[in-house]
Protein backbone atom coordinates (compact mmCIF):
# COMPACT_ATOMS: atom_id res chain seq x y z
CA UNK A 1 0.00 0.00 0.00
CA UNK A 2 1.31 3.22 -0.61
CA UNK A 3 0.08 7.02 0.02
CA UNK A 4 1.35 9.87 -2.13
CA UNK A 5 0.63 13.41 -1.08
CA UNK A 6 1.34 16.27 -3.27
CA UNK A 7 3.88 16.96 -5.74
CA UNK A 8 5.28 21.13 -6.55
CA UNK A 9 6.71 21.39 -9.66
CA UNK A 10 10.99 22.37 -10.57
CA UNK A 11 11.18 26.13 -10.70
CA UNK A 12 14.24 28.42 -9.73
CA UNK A 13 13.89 30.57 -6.93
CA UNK A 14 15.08 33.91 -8.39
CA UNK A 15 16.19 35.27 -4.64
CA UNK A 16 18.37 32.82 -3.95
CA UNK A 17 19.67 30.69 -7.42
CA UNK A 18 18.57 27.22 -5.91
CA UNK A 19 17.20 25.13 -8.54
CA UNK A 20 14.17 23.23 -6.83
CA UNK A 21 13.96 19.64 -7.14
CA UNK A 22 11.05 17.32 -6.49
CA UNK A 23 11.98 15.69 -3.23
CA UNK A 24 10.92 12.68 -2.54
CA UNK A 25 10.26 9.83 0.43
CA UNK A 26 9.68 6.22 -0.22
CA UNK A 27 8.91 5.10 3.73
CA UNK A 28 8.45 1.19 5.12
CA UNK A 29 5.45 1.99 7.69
CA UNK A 30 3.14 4.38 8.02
CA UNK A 31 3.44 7.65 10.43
CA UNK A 32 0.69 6.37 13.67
CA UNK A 33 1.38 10.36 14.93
CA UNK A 34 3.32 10.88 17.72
CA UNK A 35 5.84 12.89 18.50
CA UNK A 36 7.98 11.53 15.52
CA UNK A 37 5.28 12.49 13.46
CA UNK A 38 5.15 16.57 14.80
CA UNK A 39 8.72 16.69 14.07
CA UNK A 40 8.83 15.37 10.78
CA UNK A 41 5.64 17.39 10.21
CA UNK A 42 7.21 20.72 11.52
CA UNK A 43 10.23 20.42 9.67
CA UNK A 44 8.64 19.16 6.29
CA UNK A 45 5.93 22.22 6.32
CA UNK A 46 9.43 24.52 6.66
CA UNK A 47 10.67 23.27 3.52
CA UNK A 48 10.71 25.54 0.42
CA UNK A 49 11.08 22.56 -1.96
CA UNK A 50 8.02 20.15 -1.88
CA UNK A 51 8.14 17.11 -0.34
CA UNK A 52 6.03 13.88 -1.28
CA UNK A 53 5.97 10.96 1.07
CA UNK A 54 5.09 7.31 -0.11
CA UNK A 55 4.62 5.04 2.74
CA UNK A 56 5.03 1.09 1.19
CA UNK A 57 3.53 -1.34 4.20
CA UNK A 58 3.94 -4.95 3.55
CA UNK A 59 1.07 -6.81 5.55
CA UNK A 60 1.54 -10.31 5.60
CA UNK A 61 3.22 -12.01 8.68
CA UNK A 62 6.44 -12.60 6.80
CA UNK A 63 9.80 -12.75 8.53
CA UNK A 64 13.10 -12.10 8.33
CA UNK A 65 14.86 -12.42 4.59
CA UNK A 66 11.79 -12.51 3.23
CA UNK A 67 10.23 -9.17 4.34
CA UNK A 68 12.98 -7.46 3.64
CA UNK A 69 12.90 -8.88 -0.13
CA UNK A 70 9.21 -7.60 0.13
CA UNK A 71 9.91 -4.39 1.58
CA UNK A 72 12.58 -3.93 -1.28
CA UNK A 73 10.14 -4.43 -4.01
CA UNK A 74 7.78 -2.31 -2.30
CA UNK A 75 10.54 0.28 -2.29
CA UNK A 76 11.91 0.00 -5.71
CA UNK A 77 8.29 -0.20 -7.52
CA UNK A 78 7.61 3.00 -5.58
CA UNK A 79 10.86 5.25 -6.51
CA UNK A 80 10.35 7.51 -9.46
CA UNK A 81 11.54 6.94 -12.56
CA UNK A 82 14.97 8.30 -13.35
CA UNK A 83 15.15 9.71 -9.38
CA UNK A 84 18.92 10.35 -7.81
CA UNK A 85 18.48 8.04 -4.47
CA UNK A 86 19.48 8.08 -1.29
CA UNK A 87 19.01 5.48 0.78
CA UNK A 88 19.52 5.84 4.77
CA UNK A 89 21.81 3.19 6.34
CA UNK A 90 23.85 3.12 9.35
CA UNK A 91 26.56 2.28 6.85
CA UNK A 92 26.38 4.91 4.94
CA UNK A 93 28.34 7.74 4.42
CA UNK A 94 27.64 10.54 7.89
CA UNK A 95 28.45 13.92 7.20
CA UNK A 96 28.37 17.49 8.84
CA UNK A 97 24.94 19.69 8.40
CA UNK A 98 26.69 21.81 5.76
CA UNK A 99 28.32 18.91 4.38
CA UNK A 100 25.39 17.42 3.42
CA UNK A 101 24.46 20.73 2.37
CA UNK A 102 27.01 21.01 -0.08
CA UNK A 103 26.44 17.38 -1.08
CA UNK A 104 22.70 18.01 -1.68
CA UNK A 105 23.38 21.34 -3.64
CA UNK A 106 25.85 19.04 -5.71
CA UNK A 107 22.85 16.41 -6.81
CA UNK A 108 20.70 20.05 -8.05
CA UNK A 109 23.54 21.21 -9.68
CA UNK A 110 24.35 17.72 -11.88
CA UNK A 111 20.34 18.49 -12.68
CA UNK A 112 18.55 15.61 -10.99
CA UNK A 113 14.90 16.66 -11.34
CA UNK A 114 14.16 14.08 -8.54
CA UNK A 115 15.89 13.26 -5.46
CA UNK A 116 14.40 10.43 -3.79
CA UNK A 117 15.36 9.49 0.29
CA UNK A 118 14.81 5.55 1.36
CA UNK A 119 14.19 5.09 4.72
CA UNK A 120 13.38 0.77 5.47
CA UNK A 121 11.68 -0.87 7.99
CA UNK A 122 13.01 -2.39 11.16
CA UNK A 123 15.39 -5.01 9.66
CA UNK A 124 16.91 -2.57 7.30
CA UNK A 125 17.55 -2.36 3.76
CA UNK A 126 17.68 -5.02 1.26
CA UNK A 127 20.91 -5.34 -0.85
CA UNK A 128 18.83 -4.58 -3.95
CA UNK A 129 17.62 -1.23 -2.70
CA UNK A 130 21.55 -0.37 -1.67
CA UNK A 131 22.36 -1.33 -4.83
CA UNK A 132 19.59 0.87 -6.15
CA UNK A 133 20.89 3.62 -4.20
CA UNK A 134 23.40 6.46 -5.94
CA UNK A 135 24.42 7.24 -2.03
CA UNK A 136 23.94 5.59 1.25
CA UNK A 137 23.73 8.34 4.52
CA UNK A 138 24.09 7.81 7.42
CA UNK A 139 23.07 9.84 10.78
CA UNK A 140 25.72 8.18 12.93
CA UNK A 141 26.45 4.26 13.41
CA UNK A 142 23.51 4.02 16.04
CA UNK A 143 20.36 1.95 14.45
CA UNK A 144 17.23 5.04 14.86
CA UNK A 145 13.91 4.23 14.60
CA UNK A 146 12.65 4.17 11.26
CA UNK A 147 9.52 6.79 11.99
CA UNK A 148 11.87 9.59 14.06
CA UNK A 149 14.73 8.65 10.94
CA UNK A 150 12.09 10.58 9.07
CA UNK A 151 12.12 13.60 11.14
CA UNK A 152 15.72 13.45 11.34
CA UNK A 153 15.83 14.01 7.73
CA UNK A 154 13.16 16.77 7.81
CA UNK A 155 15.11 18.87 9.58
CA UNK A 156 18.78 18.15 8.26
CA UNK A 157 16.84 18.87 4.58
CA UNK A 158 15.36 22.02 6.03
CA UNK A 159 19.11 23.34 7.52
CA UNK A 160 20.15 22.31 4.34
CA UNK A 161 17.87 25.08 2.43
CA UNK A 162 19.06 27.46 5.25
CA UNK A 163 22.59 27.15 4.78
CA UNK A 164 22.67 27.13 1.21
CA UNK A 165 20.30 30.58 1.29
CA UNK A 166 22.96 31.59 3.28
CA UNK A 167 21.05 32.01 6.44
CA UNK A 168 23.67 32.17 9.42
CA UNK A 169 24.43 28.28 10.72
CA UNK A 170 25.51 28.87 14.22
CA UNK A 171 28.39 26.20 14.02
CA UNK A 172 30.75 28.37 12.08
């Protein structure tokens, strides 16, 4: 099952030069509220680039190797067609806020329309869906919960925009 919300279209911000992309989340779950859900809500409603959310949900009482090859097919049916991906994975590459600033200004600047984030379910990310992946990101080596992972993101994609508008980041 999977729930789409809306999509803004690419347009270039003439205050501020940043080529808007379509941003995209492909999910495992769905968002019960909560407090994970006012933070990713919060920080998603900041954003100045629209952000979709697909939640993918595989119901039957599957375990172990074969959720995850579920899950993955879930994912990868659900990712846009010719979308830049990252996939979060505690394996994955961890970087500084303006790091991944810089990064995510790169992927607008090589002209990805779409950029497309991966977050899995509780036993992670099939190999298919890494594979899938142009980058793997991190936030740190710790194992987050998938649903506050999302808010996470929210707000490092949100600092992001801020840094690259050149608002003042207080760690310089």
């Amino acid at each position: 099952m999977e729930r789409r919300s809306p999509v803004g279209r690419i347009q270039r911000r003439a205050s501020d030069g940043l080529t808007q992309v379509k941003l995209v989340l492909v999910a495992v779950g769905r968002s019960k509220g909560g407090p994970e859900a006012q933070v990713f809500d919060h920080f998603s409603s900041r954003l100045r680039m629209p952000l979709t959310v697909i939640e993918v949900e595989e119901k039957r009482p599957i375990k172990g190797s074969e959720r995850k090859r579920r899950e993955a097919d879930l994912i990868l049916q659900a990712l846009p067609d010719g979308a830049y991906v990252a996939a979060l994975d505690e394996k994955g590459k961890a970087s500084t806020s303006r790091e991944f600033a810089t990064w995510f200004r790169s992927v607008q600047d090589q002209g990805a329309s779409t950029l497309a984030y991966v977050i899995g379910g509780a036993d992670g990310l099939h190999e298919d869906v890494k594979a899938r992946a142009d980058r793997l990101i991190a936030f740190g080596p710790m194992t987050w919960p998938h649903m506050l992972v999302r808010g996470m993101l929210a707000e490092q994609l949100y600092r992001a925009e801020q840094i690259l508008a050149g608002h003042p980041y207080h760690k310089d």
